[in-house]
N, C-alpha and C. Protein backbone atom coordinates (compact mmCIF):
# COMPACT_ATOMS: atom_id res chain seq x y z
N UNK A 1 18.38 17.63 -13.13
CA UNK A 1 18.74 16.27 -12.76
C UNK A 1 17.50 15.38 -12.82
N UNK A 2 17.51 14.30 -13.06
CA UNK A 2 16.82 13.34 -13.80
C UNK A 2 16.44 11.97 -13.01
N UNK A 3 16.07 11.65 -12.31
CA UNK A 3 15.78 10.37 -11.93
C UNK A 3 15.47 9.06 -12.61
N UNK A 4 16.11 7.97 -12.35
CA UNK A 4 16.07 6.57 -13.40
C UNK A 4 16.26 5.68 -12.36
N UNK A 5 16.12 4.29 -13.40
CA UNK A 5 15.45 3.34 -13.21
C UNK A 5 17.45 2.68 -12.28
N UNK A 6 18.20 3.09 -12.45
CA UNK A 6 19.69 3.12 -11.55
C UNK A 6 19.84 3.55 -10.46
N UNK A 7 18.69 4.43 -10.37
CA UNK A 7 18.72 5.14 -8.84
C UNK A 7 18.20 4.45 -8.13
N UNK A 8 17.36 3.85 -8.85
CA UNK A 8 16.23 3.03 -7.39
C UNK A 8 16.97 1.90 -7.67
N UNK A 9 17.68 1.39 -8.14
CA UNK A 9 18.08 0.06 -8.15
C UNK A 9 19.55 0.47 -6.96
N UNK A 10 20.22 1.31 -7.06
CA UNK A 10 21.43 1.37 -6.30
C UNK A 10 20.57 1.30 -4.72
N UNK A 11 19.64 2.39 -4.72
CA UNK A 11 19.00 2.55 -3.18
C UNK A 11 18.50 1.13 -2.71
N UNK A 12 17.86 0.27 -3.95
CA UNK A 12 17.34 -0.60 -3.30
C UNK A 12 18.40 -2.09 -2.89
N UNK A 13 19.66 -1.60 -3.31
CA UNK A 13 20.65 -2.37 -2.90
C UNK A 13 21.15 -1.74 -1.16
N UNK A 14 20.79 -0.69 -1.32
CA UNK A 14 21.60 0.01 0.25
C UNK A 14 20.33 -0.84 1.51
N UNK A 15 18.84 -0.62 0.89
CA UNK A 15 17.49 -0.51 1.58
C UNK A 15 18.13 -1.89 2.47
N UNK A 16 18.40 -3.20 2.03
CA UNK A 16 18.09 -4.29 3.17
C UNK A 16 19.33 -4.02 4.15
N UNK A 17 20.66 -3.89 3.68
CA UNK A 17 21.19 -3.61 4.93
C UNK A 17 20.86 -3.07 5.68
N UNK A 18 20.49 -1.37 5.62
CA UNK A 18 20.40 -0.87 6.27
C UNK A 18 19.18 -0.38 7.61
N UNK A 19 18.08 -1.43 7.18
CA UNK A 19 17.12 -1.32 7.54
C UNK A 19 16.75 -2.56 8.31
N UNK A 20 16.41 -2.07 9.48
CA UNK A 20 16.07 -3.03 10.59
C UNK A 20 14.49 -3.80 10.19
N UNK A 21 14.16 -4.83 10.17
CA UNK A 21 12.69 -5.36 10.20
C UNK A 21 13.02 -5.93 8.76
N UNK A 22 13.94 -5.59 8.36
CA UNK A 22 13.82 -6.52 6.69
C UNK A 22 14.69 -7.94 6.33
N UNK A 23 14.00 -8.70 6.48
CA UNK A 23 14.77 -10.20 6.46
C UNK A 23 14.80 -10.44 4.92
N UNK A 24 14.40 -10.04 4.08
CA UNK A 24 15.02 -10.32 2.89
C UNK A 24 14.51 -9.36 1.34
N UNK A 25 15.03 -8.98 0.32
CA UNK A 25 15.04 -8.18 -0.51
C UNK A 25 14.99 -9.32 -2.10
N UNK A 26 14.56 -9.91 -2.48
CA UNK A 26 14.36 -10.17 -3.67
C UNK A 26 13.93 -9.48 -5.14
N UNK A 27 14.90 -9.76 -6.16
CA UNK A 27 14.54 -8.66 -7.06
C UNK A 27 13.59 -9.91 -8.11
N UNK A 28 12.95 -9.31 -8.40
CA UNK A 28 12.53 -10.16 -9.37
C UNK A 28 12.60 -10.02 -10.45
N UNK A 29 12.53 -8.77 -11.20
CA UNK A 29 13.27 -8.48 -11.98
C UNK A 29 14.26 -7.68 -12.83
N UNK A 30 14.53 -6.84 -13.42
CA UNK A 30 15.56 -5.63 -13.19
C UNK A 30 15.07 -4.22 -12.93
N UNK A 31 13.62 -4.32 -12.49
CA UNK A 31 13.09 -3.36 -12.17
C UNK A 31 11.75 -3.51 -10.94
N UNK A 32 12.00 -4.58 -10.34
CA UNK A 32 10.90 -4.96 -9.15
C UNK A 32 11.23 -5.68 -8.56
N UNK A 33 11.14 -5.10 -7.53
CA UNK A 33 11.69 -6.06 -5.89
C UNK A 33 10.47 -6.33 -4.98
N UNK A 34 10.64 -7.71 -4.42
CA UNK A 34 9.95 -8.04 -3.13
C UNK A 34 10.63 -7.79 -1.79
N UNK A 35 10.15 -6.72 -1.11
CA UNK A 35 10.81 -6.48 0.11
C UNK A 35 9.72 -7.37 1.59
N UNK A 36 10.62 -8.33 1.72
CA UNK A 36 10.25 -9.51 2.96
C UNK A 36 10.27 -9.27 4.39
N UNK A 37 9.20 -8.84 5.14
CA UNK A 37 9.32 -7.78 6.43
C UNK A 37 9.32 -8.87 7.40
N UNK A 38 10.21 -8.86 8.42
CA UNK A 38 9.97 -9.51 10.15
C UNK A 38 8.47 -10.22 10.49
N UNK A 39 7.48 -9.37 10.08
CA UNK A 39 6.19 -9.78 10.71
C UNK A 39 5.44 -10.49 9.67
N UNK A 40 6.27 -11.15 8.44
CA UNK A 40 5.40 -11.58 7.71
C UNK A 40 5.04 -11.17 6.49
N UNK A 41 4.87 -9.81 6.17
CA UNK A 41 4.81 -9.12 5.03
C UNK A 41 5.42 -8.69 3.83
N UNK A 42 4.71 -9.36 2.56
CA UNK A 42 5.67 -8.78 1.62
C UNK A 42 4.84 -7.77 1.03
N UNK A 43 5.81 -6.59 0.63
CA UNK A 43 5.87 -5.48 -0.37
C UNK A 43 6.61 -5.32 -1.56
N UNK A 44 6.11 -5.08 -2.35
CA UNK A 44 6.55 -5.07 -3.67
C UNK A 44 6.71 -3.48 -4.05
N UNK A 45 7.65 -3.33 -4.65
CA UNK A 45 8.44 -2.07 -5.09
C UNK A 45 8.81 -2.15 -6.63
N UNK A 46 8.40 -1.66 -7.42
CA UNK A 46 8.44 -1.32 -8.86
C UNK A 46 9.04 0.01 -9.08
N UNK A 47 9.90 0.00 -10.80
CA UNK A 47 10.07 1.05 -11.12
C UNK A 47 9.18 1.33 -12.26
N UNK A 48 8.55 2.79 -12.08
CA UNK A 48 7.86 3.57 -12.87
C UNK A 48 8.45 4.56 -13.80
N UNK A 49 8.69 4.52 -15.30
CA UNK A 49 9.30 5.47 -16.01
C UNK A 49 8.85 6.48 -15.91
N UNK A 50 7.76 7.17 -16.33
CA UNK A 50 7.36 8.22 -16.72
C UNK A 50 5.59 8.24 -15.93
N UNK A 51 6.07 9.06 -14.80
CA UNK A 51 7.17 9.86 -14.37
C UNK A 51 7.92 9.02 -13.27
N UNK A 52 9.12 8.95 -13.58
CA UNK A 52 9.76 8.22 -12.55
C UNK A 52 9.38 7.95 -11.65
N UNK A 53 8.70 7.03 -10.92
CA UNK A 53 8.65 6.96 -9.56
C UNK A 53 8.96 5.53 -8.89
N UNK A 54 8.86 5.45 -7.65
CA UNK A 54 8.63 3.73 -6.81
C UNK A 54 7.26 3.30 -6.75
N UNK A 55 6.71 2.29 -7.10
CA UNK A 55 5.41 2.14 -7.27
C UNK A 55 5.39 1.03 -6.14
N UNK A 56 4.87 1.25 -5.14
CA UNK A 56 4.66 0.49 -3.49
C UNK A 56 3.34 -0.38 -3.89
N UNK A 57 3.30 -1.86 -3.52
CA UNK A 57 2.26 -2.40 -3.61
C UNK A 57 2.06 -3.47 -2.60
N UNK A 58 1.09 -4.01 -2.08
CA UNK A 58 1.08 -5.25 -1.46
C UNK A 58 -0.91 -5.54 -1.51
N UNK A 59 -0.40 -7.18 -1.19
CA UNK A 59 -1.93 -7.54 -1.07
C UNK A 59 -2.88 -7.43 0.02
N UNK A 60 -3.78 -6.95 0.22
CA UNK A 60 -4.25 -7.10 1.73
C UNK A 60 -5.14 -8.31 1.85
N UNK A 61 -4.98 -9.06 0.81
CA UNK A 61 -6.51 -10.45 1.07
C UNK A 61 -7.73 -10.07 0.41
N UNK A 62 -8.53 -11.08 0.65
CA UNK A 62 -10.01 -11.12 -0.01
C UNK A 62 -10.76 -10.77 0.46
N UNK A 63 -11.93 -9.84 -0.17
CA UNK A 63 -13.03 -9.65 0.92
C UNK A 63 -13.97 -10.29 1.19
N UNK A 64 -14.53 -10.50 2.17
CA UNK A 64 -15.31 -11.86 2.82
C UNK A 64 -16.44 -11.43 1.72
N UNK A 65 -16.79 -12.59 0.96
CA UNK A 65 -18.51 -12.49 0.32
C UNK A 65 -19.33 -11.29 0.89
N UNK A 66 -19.56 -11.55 1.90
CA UNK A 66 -20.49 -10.56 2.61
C UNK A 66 -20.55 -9.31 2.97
N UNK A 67 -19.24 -8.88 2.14
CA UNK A 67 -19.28 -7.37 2.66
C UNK A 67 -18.52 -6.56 1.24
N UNK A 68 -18.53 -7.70 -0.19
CA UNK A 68 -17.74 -7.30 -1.32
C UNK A 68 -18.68 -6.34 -1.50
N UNK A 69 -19.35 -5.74 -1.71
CA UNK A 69 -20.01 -4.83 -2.54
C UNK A 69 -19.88 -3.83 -1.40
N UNK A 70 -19.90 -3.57 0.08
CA UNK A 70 -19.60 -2.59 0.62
C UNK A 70 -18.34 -2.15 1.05
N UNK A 71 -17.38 -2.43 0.49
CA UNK A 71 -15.66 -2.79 0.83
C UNK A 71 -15.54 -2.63 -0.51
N UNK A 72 -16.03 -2.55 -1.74
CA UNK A 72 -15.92 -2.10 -2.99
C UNK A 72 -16.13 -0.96 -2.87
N UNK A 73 -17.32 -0.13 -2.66
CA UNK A 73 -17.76 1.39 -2.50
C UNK A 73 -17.08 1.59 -1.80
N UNK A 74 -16.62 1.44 -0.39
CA UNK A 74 -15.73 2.20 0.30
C UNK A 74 -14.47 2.27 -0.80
N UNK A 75 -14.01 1.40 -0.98
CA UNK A 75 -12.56 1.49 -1.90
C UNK A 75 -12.65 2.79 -3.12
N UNK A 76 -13.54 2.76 -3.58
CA UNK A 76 -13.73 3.68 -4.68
C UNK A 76 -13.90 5.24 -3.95
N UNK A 77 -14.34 5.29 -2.87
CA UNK A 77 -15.01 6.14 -2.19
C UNK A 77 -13.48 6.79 -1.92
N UNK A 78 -12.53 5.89 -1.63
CA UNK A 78 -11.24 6.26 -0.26
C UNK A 78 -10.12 6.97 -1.68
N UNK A 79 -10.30 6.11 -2.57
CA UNK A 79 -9.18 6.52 -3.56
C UNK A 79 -9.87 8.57 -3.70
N UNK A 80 -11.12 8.40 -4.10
CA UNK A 80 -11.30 10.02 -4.40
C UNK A 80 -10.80 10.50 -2.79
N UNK A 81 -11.39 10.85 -2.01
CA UNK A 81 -11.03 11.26 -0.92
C UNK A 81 -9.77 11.16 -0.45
N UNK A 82 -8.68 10.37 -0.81
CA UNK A 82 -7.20 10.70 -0.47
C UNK A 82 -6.30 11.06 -1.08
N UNK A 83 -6.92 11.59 -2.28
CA UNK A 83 -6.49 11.98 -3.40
C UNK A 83 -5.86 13.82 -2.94
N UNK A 84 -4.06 13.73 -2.57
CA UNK A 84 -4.09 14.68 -2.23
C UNK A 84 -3.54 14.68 -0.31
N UNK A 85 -4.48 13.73 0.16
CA UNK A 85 -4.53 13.28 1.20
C UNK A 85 -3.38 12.71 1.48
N UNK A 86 -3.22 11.46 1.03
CA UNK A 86 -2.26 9.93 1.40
C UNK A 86 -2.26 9.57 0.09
N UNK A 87 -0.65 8.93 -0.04
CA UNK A 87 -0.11 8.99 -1.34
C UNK A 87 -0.74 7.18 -1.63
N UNK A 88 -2.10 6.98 -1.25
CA UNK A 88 -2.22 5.42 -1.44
C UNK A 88 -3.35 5.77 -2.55
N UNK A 89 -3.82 4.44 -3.01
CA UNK A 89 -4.90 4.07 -4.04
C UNK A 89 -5.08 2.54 -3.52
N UNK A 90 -6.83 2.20 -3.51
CA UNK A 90 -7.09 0.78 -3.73
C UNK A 90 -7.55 0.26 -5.32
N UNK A 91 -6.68 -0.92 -5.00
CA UNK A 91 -7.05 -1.78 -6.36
C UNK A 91 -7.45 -3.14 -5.86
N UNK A 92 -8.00 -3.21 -6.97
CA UNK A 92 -8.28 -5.42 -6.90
C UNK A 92 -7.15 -5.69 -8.16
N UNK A 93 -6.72 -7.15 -7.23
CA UNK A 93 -5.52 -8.27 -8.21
C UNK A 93 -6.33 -9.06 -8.75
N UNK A 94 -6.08 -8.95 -10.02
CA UNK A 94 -6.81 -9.70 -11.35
C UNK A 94 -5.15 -10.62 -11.40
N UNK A 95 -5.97 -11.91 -11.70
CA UNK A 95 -7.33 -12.72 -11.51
C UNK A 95 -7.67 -13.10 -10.25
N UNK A 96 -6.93 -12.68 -9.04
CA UNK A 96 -7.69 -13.90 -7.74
C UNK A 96 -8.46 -12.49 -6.90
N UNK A 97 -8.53 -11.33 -7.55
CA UNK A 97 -9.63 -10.62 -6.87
C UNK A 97 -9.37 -10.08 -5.46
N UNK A 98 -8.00 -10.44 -5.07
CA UNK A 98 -7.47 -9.49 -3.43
C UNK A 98 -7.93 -7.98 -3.75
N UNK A 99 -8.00 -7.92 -2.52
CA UNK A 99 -7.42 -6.12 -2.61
C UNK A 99 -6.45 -5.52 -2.00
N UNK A 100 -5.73 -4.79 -2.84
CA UNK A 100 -4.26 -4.10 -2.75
C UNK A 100 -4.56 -2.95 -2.53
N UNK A 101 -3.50 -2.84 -2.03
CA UNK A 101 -3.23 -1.28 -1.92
C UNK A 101 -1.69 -0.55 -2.67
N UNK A 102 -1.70 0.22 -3.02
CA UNK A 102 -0.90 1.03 -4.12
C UNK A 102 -0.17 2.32 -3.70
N UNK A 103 1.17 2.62 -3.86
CA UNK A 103 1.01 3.90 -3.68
C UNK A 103 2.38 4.14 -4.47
N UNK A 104 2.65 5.90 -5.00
CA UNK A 104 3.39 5.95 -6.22
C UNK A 104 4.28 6.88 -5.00
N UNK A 105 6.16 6.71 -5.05
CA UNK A 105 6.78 8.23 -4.77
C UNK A 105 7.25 8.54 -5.86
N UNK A 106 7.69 10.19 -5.90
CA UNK A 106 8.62 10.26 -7.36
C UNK A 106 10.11 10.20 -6.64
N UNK A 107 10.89 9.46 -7.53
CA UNK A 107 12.33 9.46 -7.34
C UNK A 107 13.08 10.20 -7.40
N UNK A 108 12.80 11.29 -8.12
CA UNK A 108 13.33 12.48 -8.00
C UNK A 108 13.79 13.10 -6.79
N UNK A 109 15.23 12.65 -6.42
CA UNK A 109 15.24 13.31 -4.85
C UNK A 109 15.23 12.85 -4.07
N UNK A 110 14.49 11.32 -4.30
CA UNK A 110 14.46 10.46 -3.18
C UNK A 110 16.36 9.98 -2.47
N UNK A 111 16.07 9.75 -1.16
CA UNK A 111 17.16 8.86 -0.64
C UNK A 111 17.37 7.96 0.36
N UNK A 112 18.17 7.14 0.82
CA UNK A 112 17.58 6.21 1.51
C UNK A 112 16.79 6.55 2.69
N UNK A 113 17.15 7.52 3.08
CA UNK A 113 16.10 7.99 4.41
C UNK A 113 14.84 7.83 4.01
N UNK A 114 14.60 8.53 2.60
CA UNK A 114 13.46 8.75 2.38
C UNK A 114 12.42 7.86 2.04
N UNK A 115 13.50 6.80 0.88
CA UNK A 115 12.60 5.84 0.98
C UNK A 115 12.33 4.60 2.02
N UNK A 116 13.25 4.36 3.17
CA UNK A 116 13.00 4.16 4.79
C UNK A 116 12.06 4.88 4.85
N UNK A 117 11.40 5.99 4.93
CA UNK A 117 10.43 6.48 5.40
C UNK A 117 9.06 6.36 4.62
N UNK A 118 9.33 6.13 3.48
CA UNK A 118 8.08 5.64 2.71
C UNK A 118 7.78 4.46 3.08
N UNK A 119 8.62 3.34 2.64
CA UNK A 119 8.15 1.92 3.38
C UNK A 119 7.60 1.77 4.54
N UNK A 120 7.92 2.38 5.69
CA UNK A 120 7.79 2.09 6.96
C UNK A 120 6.09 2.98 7.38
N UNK A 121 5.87 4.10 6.82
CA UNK A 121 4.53 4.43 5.68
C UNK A 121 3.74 3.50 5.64
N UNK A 122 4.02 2.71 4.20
CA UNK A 122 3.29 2.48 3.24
C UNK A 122 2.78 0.90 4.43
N UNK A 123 3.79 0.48 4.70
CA UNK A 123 3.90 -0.12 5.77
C UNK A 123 2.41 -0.73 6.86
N UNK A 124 3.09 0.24 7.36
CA UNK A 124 1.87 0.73 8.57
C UNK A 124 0.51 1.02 7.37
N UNK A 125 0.28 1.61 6.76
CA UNK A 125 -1.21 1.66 6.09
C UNK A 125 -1.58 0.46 5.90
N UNK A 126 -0.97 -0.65 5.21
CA UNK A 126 -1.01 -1.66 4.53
C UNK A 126 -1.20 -3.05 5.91
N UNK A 127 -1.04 -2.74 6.80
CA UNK A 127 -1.29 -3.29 8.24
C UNK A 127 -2.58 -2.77 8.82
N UNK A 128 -2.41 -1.46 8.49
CA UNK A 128 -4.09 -1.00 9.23
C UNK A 128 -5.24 -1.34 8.25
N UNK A 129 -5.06 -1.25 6.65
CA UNK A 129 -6.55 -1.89 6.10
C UNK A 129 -6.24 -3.14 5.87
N UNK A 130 -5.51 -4.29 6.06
CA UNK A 130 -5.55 -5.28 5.73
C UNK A 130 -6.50 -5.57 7.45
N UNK A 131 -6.27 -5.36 8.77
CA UNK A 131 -7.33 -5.22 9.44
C UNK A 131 -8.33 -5.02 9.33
N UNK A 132 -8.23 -4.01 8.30
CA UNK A 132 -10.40 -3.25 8.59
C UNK A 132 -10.71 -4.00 7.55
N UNK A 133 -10.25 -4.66 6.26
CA UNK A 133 -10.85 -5.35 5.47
C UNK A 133 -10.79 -6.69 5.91
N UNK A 134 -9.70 -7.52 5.93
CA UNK A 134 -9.80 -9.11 5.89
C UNK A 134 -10.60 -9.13 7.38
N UNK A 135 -12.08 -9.69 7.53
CA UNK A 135 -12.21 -9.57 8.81
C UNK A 135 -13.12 -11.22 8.85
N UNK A 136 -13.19 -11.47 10.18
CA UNK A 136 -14.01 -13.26 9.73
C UNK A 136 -14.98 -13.18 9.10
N UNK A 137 -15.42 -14.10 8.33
CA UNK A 137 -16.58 -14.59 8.20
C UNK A 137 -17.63 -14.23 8.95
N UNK A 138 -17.75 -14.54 10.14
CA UNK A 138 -18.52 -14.52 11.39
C UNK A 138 -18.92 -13.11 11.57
N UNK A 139 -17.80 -11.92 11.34
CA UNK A 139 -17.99 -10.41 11.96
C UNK A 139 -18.53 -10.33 10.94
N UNK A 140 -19.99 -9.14 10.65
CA UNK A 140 -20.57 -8.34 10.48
C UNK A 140 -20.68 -6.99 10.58
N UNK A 141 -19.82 -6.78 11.49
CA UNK A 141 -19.31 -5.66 12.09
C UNK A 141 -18.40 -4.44 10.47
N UNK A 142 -18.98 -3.48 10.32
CA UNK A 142 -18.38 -2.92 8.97
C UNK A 142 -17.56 -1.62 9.47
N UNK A 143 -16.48 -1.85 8.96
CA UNK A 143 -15.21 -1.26 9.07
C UNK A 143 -14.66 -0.23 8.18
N UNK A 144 -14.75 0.71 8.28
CA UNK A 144 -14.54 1.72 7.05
C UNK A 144 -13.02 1.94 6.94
N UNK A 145 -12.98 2.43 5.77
CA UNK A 145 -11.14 2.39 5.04
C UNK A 145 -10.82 3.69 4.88
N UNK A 146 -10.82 3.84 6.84
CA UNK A 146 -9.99 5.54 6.86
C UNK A 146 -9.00 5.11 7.49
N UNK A 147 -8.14 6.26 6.97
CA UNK A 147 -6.89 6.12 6.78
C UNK A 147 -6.49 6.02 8.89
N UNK A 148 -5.81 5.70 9.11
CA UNK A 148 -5.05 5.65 10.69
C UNK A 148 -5.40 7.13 11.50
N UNK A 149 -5.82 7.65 12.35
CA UNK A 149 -6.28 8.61 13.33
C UNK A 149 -7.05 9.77 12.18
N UNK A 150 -7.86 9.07 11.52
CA UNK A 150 -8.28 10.82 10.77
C UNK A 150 -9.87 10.48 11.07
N UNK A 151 -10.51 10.91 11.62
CA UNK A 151 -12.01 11.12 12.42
C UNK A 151 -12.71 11.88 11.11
N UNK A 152 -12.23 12.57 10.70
CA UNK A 152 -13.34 13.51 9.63
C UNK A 152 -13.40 12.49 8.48
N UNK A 153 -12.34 11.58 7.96
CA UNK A 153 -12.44 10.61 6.99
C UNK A 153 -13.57 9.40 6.96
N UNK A 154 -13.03 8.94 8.53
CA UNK A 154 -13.56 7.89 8.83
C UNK A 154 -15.30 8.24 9.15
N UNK A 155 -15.45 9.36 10.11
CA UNK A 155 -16.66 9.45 10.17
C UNK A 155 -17.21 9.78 8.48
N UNK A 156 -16.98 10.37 7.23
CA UNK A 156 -17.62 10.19 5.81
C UNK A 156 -18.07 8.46 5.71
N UNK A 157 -16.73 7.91 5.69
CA UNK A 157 -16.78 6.26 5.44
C UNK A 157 -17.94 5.54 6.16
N UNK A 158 -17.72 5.84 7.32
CA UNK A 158 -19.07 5.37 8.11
C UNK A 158 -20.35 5.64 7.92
N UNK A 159 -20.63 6.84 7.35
CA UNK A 159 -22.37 6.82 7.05
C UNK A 159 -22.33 6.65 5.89
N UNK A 160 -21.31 6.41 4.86
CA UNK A 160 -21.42 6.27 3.88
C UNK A 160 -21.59 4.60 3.41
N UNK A 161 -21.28 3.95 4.04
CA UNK A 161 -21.11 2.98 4.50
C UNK A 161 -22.37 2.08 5.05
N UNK A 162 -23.24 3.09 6.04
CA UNK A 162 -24.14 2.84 6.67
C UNK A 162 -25.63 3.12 6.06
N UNK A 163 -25.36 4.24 5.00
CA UNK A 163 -26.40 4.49 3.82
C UNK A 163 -27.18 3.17 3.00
């Protein structure tokens, strides 16, 4: 059995009813939706052919001048290290230079539970580094891009960081 670009489109017709926190589902086009969250947040959901999957994305903002080149290395740093880890990746949005965060499921199998449970995921990650990155102007204070309660990550990020 085979997963396609029908499957995620039927699920992502079930996803807004059924899911509490989602005020609105826009497709944009016959294969990518903006999913519009309660608190403000949009996520974007793509279909991936080969190999099938949901491709999870959202923006987390810009990084303050003052800390792009160390919020770059961490980023590069976090993608190897979660590799395996957490189904995320950081990217920068060409042309205005945010940084996103990414993450692939395969559809294969997926169902609405499941992908309820990815969003609500991808979610929560996408809430915790848009914190440790978008931070004022003013803070100085450097924030490493480990993932939510993992101490062995975060402490790497931090002296790595602090190097």
């Amino acid at each position: 059995m085979s997963a396609d670009l029908s499957d995620l489109q039927m699920l992502m017709h079930q996803l807004g009813p059924a899911t509490p926190g989602i005020e609105a589902i826009v497709e944009d086009d016959i294969e990518s939706w903006e999913v519009q969250l309660d608190d403000g947040a949009t996520l974007c959901i793509a279909f991936q052919c080969e190999p099938a999957e949901a491709v999870f994305s959202c923006l987390l903002g810009p990084a303050p001048v003052h800390r792009q080149t160390e919020i770059y290395a961490a980023m590069l740093c976090a993608n190897l290290l979660y590799q395996g880890v957490a189904p995320i990746k950081f990217a920068l949005n060409h042309p205005a230079g945010e940084l996103m965060l990414i993450a692939a499921y395969p559809l294969l199998g997926m169902s609405l539970d499941s992908l309820q449970k990815n969003l609500s995921s991808f979610h929560a990650y996408a809430r915790h580094f848009a914190e440790q990155v978008v931070v004022e102007e003013s803070n100085t204070d450097a924030k490493p891009l480990a993932l939510p309660d993992d101490s062995s990550l975060s402490g790497y990020l931090t002296a790595h960081l602090q190097a």
